[in-house]
N, C-alpha and C. Protein backbone atom coordinates (compact mmCIF):
# COMPACT_ATOMS: atom_id res chain seq x y z
N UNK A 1 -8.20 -54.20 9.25
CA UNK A 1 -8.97 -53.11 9.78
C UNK A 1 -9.27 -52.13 8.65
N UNK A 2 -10.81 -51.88 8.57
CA UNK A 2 -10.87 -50.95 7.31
C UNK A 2 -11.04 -49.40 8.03
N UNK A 3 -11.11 -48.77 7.28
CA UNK A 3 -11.41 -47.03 7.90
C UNK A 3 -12.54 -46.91 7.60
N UNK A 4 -13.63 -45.63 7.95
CA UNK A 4 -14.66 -45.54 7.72
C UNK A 4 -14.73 -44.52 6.55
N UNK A 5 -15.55 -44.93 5.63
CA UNK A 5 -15.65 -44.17 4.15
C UNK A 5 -15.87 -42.61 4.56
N UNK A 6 -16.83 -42.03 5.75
CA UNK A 6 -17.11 -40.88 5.60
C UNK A 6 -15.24 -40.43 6.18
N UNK A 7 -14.81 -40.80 7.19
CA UNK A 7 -13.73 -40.51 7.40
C UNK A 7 -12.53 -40.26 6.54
N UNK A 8 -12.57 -41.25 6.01
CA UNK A 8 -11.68 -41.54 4.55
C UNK A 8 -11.79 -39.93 3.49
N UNK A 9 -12.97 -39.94 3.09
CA UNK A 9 -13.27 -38.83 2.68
C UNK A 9 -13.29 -37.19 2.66
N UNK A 10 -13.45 -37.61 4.39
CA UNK A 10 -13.29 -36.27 5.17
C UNK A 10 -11.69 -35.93 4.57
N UNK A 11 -10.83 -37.24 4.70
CA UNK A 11 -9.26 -36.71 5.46
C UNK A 11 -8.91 -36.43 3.63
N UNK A 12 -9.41 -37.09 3.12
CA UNK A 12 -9.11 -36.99 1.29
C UNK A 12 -9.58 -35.61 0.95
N UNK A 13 -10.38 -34.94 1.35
CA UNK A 13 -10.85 -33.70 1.16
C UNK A 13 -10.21 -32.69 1.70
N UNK A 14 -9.65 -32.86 2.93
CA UNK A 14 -8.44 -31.41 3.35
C UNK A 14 -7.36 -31.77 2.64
N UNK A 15 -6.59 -33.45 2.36
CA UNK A 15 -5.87 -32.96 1.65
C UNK A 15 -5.84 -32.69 0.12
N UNK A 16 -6.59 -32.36 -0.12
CA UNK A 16 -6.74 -31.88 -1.85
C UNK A 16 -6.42 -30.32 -1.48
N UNK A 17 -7.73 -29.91 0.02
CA UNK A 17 -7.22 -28.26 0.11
C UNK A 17 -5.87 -28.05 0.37
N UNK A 18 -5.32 -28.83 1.29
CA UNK A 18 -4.08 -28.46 1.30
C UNK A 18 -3.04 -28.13 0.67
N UNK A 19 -3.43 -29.47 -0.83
CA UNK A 19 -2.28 -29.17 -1.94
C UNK A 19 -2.99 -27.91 -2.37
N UNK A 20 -4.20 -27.73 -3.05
CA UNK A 20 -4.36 -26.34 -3.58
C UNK A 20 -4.06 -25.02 -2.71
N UNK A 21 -4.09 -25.08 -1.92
CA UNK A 21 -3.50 -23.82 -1.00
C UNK A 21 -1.81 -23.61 -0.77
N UNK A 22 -1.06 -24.75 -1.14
CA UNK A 22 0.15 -24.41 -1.18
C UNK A 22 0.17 -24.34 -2.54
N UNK A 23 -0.41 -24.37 -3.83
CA UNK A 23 0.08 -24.20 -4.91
C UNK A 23 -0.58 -22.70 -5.23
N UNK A 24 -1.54 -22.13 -4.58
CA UNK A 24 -2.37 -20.61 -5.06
C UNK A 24 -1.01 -20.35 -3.73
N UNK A 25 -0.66 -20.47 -3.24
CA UNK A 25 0.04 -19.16 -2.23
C UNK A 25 1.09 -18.07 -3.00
N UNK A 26 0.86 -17.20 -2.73
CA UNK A 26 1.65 -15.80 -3.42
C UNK A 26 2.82 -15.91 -3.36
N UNK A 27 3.77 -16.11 -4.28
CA UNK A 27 5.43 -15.59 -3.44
C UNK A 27 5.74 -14.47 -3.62
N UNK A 28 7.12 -14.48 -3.16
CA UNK A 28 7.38 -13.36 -3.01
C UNK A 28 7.06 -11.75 -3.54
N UNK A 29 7.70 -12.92 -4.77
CA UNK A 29 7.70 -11.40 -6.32
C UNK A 29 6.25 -10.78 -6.10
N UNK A 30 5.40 -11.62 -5.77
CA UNK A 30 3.70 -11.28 -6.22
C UNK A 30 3.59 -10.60 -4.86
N UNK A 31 4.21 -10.87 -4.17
CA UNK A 31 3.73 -10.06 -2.70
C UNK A 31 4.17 -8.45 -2.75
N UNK A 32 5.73 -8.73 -3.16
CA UNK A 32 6.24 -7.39 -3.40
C UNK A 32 5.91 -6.35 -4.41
N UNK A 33 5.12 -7.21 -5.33
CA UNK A 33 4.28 -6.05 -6.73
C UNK A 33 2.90 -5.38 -6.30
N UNK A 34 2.38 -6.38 -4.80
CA UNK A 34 0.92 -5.46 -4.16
C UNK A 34 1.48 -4.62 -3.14
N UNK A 35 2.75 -5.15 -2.53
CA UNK A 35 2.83 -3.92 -1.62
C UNK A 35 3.21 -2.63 -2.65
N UNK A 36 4.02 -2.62 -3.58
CA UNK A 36 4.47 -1.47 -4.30
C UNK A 36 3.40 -0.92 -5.09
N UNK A 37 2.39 -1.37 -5.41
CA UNK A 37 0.99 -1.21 -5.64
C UNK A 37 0.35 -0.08 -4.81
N UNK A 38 0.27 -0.74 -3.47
CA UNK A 38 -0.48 0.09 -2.62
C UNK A 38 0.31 1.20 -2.19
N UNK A 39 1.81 1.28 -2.34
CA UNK A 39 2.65 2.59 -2.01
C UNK A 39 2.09 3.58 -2.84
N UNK A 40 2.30 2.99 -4.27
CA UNK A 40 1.57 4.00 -5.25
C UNK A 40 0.54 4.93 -5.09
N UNK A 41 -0.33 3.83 -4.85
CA UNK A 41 -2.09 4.09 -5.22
C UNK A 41 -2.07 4.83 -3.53
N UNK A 42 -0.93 4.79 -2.69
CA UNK A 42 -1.14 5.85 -1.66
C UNK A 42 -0.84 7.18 -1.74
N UNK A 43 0.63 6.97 -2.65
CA UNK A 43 1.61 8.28 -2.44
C UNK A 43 1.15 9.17 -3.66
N UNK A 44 0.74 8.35 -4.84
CA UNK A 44 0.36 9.61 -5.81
C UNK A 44 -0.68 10.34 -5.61
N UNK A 45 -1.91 9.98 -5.14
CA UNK A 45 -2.99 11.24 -4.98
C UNK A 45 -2.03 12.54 -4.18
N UNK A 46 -1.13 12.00 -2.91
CA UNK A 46 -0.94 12.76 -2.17
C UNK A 46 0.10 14.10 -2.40
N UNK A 47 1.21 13.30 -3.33
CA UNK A 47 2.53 14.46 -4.23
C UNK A 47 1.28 15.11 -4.74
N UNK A 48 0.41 14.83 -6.21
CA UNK A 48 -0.29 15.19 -6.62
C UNK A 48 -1.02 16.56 -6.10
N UNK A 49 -2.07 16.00 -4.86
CA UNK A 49 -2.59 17.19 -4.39
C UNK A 49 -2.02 18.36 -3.44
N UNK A 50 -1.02 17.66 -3.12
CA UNK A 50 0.26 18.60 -2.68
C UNK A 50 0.57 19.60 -3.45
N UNK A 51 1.55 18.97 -4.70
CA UNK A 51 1.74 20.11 -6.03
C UNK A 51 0.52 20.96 -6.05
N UNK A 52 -0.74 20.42 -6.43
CA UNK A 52 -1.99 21.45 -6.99
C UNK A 52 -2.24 22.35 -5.93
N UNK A 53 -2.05 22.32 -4.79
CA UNK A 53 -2.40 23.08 -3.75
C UNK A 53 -1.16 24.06 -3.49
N UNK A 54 -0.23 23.60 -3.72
CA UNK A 54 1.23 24.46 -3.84
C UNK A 54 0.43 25.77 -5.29
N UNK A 55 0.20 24.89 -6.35
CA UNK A 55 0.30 26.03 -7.38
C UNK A 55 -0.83 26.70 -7.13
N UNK A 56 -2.17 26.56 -6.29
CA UNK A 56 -3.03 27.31 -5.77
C UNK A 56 -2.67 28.67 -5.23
N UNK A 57 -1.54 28.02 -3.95
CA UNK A 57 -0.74 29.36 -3.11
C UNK A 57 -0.02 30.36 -4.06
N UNK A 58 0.43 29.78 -5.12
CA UNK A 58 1.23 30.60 -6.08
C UNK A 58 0.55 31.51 -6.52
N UNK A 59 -0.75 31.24 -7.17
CA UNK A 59 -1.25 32.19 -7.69
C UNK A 59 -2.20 32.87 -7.22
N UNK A 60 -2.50 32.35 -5.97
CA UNK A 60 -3.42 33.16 -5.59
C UNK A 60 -2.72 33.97 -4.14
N UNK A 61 -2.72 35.85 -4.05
CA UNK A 61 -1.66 36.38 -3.25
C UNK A 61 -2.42 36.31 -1.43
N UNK A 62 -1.47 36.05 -0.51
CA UNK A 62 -2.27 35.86 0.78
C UNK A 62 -2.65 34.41 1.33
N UNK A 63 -2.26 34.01 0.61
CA UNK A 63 -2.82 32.39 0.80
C UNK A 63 -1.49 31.01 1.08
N UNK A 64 -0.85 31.86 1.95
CA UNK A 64 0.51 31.21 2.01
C UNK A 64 0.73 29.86 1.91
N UNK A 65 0.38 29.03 2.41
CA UNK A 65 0.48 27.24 2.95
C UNK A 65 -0.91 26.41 3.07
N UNK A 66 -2.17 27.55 3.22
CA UNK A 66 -3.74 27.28 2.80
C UNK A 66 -3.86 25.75 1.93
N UNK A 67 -3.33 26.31 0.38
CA UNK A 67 -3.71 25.27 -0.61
C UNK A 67 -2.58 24.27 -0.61
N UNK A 68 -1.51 24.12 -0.15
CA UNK A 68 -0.42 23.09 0.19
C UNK A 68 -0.90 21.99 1.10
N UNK A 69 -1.52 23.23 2.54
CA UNK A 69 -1.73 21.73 3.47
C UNK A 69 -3.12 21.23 3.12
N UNK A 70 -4.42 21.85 2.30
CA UNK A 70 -5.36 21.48 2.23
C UNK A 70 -4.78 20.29 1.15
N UNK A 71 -4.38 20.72 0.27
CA UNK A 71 -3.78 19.42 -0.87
C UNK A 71 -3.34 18.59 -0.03
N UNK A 72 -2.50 18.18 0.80
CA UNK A 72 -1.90 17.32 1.62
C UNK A 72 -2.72 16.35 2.45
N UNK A 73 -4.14 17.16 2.80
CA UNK A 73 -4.87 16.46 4.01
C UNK A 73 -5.70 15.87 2.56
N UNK A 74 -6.39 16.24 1.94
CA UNK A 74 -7.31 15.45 0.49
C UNK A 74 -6.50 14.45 -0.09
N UNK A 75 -4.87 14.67 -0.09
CA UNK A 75 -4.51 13.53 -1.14
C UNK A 75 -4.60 12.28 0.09
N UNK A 76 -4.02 12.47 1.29
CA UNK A 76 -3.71 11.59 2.43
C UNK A 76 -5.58 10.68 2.18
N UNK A 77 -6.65 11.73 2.07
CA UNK A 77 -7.58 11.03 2.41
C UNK A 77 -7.99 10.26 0.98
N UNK A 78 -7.20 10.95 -0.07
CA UNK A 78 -7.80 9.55 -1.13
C UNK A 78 -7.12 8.87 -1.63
N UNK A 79 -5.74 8.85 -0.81
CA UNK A 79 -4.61 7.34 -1.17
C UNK A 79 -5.33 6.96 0.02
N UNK A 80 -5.56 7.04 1.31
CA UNK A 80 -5.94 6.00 2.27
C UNK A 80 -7.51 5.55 1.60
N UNK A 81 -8.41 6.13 0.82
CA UNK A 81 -9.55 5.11 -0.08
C UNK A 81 -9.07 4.37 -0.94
N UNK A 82 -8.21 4.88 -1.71
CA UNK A 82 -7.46 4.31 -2.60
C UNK A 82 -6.99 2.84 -2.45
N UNK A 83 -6.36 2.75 -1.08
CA UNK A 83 -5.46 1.52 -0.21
C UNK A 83 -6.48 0.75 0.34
N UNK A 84 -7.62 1.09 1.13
CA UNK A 84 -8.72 0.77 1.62
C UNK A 84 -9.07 0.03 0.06
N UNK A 85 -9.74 0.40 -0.57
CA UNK A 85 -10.52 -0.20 -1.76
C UNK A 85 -9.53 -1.43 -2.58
N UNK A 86 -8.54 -1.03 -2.99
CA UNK A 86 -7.51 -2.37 -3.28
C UNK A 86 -7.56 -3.11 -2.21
N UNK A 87 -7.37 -3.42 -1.06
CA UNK A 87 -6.72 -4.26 -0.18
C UNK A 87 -8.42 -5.09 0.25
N UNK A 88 -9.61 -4.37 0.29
CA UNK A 88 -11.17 -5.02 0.08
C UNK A 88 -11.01 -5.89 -1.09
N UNK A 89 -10.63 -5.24 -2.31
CA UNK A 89 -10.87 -5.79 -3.66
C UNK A 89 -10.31 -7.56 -3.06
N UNK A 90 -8.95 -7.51 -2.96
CA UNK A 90 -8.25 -8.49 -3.03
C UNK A 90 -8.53 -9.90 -2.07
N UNK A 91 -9.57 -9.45 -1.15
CA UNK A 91 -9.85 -10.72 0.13
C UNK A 91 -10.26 -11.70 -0.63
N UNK A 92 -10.07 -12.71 -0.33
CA UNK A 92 -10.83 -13.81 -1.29
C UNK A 92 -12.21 -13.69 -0.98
């Protein structure tokens, strides 16, 4: 009994994907260097504009928590572009 060539072909062709998809799959280490990636590229805009908005309140008199929480809500919104734009970059 022979098989049919297009068949043959078909089944020869997923498994080639198959081996290449278990050999590109990420492990661990590589998984755990994008999540710590994206902690980053979240949390530093946000300390960042935190601090600058802290030293805003400092120097400027009357302006108690103003430039703290405005720093806080800007950094939140450009580590979440930040995270957004890496995690697009990376889709195949």
């Amino acid at each position: 009994m022979s098989l049919d060539p297009k068949w043959r072909d078909a089944v020869e062709t997923d498994a080639k994907r198959l081996r290449r998809a278990e050999r590109d799959r990420p492990g661990l280490l590589r998984q755990t260097l994008h999540l710590g990636t994206l902690g980053l590229v979240f949390v530093l805009p946000l300390v960042a504009a935190a601090y600058f908005g802290h030293w805003i309140d400092q120097q400027l008199p009357g302006y108690s928590v103003r430039g703290t929480l405005s720093g806080i809500v800007a950094g939140l919104a450009f580590g979440a572009a930040n995270v957004y734009l890496l995690v697009r970059e990376r889709k195949p």
